[in-house]
C-alpha atoms as a PDB file:
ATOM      1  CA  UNK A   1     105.520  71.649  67.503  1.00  0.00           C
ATOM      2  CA  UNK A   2     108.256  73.880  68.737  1.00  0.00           C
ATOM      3  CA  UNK A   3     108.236  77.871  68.238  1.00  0.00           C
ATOM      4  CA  UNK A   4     110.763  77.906  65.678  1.00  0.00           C
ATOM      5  CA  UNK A   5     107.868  76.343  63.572  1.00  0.00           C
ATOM      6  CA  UNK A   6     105.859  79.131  64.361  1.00  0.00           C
ATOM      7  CA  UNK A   7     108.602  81.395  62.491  1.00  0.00           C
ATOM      8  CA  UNK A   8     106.975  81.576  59.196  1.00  0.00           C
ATOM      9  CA  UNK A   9     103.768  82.394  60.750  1.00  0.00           C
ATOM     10  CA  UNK A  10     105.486  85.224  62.951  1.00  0.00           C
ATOM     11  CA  UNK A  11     106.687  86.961  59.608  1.00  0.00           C
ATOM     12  CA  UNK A  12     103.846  86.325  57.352  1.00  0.00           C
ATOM     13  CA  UNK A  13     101.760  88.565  60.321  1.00  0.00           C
ATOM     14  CA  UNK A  14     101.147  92.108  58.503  1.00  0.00           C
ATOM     15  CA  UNK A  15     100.246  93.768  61.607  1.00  0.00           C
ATOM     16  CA  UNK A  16      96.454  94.193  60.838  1.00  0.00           C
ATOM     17  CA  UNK A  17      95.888  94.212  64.225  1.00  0.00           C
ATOM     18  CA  UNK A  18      92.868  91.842  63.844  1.00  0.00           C
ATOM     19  CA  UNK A  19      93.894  89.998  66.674  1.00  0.00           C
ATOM     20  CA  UNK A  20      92.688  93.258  68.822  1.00  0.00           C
ATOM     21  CA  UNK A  21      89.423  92.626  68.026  1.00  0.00           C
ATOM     22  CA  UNK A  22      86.326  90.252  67.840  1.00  0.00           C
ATOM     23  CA  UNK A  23      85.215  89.617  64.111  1.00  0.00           C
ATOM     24  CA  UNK A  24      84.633  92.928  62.582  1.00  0.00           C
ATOM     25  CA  UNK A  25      81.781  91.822  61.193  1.00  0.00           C
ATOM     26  CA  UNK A  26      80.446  90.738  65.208  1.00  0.00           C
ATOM     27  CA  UNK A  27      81.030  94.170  66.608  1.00  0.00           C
ATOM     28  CA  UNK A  28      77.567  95.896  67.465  1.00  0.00           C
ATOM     29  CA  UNK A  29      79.401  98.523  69.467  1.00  0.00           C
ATOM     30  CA  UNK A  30      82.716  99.939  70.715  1.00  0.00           C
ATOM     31  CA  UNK A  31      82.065  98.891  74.070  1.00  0.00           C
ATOM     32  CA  UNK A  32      82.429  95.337  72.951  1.00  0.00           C
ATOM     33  CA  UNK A  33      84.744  95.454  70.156  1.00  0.00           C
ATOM     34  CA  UNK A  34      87.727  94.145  71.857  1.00  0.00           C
ATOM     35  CA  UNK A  35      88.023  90.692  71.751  1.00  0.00           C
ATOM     36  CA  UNK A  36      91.861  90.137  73.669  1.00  0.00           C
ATOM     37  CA  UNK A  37      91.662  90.462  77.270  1.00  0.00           C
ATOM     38  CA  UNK A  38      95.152  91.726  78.027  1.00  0.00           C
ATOM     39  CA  UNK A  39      94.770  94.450  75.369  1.00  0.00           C
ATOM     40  CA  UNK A  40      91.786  95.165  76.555  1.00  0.00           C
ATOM     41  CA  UNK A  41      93.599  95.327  80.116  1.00  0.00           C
ATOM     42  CA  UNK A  42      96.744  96.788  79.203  1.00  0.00           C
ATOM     43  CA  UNK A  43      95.996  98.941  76.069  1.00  0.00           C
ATOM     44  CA  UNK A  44      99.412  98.715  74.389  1.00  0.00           C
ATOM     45  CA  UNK A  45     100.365  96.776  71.091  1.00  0.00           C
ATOM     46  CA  UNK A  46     103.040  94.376  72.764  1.00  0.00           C
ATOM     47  CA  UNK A  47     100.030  92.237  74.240  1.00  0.00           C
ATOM     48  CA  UNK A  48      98.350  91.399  71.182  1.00  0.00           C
ATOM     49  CA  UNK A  49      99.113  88.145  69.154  1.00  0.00           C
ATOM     50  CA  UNK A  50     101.387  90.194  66.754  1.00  0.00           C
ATOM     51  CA  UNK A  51     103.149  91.793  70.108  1.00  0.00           C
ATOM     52  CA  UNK A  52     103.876  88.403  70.996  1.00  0.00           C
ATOM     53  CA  UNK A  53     105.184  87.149  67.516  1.00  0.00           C
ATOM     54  CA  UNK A  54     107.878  90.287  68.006  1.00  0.00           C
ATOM     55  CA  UNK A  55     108.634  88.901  71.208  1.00  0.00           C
ATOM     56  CA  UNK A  56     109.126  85.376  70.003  1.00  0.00           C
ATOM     57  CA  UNK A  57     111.131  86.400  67.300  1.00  0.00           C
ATOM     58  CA  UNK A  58     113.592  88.423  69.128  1.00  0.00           C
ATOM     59  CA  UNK A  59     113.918  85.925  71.579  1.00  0.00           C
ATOM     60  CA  UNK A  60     114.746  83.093  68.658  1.00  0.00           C
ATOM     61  CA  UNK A  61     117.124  85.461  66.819  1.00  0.00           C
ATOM     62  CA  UNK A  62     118.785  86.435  70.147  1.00  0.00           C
ATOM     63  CA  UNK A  63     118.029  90.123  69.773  1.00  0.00           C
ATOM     64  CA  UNK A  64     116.547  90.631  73.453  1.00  0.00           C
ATOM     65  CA  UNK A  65     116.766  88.418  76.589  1.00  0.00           C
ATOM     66  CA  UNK A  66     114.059  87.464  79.287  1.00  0.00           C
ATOM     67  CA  UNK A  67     112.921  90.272  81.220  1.00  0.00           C
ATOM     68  CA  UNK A  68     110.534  91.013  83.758  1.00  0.00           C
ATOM     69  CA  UNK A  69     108.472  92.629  80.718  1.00  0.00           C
ATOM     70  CA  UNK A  70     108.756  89.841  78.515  1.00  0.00           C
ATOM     71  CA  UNK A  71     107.125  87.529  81.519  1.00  0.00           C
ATOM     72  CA  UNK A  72     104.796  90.089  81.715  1.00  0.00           C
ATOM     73  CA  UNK A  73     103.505  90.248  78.032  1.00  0.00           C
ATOM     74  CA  UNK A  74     103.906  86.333  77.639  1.00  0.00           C
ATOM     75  CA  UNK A  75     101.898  85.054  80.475  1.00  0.00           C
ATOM     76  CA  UNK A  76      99.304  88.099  80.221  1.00  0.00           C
ATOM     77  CA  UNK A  77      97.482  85.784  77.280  1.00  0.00           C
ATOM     78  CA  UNK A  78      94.603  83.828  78.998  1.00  0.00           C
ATOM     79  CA  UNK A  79      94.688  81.631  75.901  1.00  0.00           C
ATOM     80  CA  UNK A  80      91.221  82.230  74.979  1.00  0.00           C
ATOM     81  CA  UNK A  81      91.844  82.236  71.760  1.00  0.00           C
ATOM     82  CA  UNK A  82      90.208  85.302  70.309  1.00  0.00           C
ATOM     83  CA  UNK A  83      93.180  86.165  68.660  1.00  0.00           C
ATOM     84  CA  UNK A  84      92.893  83.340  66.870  1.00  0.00           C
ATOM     85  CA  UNK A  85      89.770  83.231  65.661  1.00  0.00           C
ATOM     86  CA  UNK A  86      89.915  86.700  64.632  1.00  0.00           C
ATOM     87  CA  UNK A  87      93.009  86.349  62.224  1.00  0.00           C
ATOM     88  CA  UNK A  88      90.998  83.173  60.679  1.00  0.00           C
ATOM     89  CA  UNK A  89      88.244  85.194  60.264  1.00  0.00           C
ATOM     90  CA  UNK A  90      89.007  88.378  58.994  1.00  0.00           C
ATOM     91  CA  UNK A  91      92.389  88.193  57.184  1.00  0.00           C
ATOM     92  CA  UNK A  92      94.403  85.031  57.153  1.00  0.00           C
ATOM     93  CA  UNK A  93      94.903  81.367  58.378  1.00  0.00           C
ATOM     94  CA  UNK A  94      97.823  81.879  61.082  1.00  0.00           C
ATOM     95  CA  UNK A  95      98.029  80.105  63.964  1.00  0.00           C
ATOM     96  CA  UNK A  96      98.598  82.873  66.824  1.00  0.00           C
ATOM     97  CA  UNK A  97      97.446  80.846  69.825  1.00  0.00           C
ATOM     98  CA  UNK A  98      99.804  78.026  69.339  1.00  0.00           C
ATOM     99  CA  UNK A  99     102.755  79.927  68.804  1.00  0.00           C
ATOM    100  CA  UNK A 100     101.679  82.101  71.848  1.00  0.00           C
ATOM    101  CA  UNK A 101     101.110  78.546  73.354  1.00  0.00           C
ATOM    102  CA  UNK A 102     104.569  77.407  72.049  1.00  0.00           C
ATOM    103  CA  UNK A 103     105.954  81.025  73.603  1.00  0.00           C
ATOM    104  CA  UNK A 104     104.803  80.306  77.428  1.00  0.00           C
ATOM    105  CA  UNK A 105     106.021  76.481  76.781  1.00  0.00           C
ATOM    106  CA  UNK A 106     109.718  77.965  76.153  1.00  0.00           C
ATOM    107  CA  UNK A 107     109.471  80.442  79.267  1.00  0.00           C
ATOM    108  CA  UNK A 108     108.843  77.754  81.184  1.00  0.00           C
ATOM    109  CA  UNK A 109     111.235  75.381  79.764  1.00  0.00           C
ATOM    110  CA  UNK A 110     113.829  77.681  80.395  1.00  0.00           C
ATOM    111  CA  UNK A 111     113.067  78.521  83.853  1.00  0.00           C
ATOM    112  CA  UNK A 112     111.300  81.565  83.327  1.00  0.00           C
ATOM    113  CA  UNK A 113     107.882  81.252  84.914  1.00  0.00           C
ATOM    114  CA  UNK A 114     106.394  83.718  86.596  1.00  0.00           C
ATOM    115  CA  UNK A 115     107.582  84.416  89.707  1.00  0.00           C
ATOM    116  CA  UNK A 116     103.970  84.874  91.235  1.00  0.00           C
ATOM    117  CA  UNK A 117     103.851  81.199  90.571  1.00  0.00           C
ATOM    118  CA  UNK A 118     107.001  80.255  91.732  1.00  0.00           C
ATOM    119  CA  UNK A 119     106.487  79.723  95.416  1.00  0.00           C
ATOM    120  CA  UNK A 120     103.080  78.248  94.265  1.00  0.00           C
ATOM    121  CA  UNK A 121     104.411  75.458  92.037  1.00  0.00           C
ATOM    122  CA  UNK A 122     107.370  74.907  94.312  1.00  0.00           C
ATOM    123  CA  UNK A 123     104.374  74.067  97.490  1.00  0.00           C
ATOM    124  CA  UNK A 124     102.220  71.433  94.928  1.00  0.00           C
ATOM    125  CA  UNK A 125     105.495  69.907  94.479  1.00  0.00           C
ATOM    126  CA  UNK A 126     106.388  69.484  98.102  1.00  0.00           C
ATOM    127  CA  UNK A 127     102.645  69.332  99.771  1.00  0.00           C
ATOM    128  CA  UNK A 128     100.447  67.865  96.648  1.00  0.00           C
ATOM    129  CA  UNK A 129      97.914  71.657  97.261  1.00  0.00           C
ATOM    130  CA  UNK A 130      97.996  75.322  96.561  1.00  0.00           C
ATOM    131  CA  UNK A 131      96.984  76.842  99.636  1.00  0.00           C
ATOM    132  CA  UNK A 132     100.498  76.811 101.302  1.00  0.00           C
ATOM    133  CA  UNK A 133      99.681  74.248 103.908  1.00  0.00           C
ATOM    134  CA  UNK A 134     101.172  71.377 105.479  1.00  0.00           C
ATOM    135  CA  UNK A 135      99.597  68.041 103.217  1.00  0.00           C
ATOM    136  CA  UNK A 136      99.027  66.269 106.895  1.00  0.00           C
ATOM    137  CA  UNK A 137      96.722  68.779 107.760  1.00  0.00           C
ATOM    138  CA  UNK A 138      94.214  68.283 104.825  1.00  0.00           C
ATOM    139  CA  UNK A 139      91.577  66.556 106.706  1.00  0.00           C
ATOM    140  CA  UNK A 140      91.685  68.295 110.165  1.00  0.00           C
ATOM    141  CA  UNK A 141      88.386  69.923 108.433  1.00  0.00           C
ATOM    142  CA  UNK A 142      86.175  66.908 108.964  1.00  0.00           C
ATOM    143  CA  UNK A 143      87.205  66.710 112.673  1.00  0.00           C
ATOM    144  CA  UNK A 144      84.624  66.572 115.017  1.00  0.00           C
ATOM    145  CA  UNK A 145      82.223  65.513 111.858  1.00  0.00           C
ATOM    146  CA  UNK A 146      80.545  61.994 111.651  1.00  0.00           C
ATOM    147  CA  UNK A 147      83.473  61.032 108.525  1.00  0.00           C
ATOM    148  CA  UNK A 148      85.032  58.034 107.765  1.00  0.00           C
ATOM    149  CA  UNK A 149      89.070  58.057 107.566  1.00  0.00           C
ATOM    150  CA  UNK A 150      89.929  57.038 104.422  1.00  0.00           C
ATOM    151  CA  UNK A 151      93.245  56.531 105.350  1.00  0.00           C
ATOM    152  CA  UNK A 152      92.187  53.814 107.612  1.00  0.00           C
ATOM    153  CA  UNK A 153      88.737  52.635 106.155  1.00  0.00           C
ATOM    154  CA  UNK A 154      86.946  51.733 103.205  1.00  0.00           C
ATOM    155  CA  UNK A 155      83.714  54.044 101.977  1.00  0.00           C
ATOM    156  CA  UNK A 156      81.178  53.570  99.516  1.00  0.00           C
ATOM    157  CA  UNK A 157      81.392  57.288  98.972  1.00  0.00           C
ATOM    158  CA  UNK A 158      83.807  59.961  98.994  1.00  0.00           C
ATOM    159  CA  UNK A 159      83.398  63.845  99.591  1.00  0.00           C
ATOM    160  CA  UNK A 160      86.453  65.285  97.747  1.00  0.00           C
ATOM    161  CA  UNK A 161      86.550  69.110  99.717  1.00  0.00           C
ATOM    162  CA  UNK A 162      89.053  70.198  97.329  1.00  0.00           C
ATOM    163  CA  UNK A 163      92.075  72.505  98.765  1.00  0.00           C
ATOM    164  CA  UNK A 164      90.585  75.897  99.203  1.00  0.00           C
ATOM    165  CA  UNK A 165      87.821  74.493 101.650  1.00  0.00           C
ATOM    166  CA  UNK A 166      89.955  71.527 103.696  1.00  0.00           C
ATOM    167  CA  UNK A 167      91.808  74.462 105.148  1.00  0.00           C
ATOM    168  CA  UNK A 168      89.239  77.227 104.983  1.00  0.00           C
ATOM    169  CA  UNK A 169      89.523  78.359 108.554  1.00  0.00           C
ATOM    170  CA  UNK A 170      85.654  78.541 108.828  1.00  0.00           C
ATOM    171  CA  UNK A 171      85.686  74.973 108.841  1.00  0.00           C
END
């Protein structure tokens, strides 16, 4: 679906504020009540699901433009989904996390990611890894190690190191 199909959703929303909060009916103690990481993190209304429908809407109806605080507030949601469990619990049958889902989809679409990731995404595109290294140098880990090439020879088995440990300088 796109986020203009997430438009009657955005205005049915009455701003309960659920969408704070684990099932209100789950909550033992205050200490634990908050379900939504970034509000829990941020403590300001903009972050929750209903935040986020705002945000969406007056991007659709061209009201606001991207901004470093609408990057912010978008791609702050870990998509755990508490928000929507929460407004399918306690009040209605929206469907936050895909529109919030559909929300980071359009960022990204339109060349809005965030820039932390930038110079990240731009490196797995040239290099195939995330750790900012040349691709040619993946393997120098297993040198002086009793290890097939398997650039050059066949194996029965293969050790996959993964990208954080072929160039962990400990090697």
């Amino acid at each position: 679906m796109a986020l203009e199909d997430y438009q009657a959703d955005m205005e049915r929303c009455s701003q309960c504020s659920y969408c704070r909060w684990i099932p209100l009916d789950q909550i033992k103690s205050s200490r634990f009540a908050l379900g939504c990481p970034s509000v829990a993190y941020s403590h300001f209304h903009t972050y929750t699901a209903r935040g986020r429908y705002l945000v969406a809407r007056s991007l659709l109806k061209g009201r606001s433009d991207y901004t470093d605080r609408v990057r912010d507030v978008v791609f702050k949601c870990q998509a755990c989904g508490s928000c929507d469990v929460s407004c399918k619990v306690c009040r209605y049958n929206l469907e936050p996390l895909e529109a919030i889902l559909e929300l980071k989809a359009r960022l990204v679409e339109d060349g809005q990611s965030p820039r932390e990731l930038v110079a990240l995404i731009d490196h797995l595109h040239k290099e195939n890894n995330s750790m900012a290294q040349p691709k040619a140098d993946r393997g120098k880990w297993a040198t002086g190690l009793d290890v097939k090439d398997l650039a050059t020879e066949k194996a029965e088995v293969v050790f996959h190191a993964g990208c954080r440990f072929s160039w962990h300088p400990g090697r």
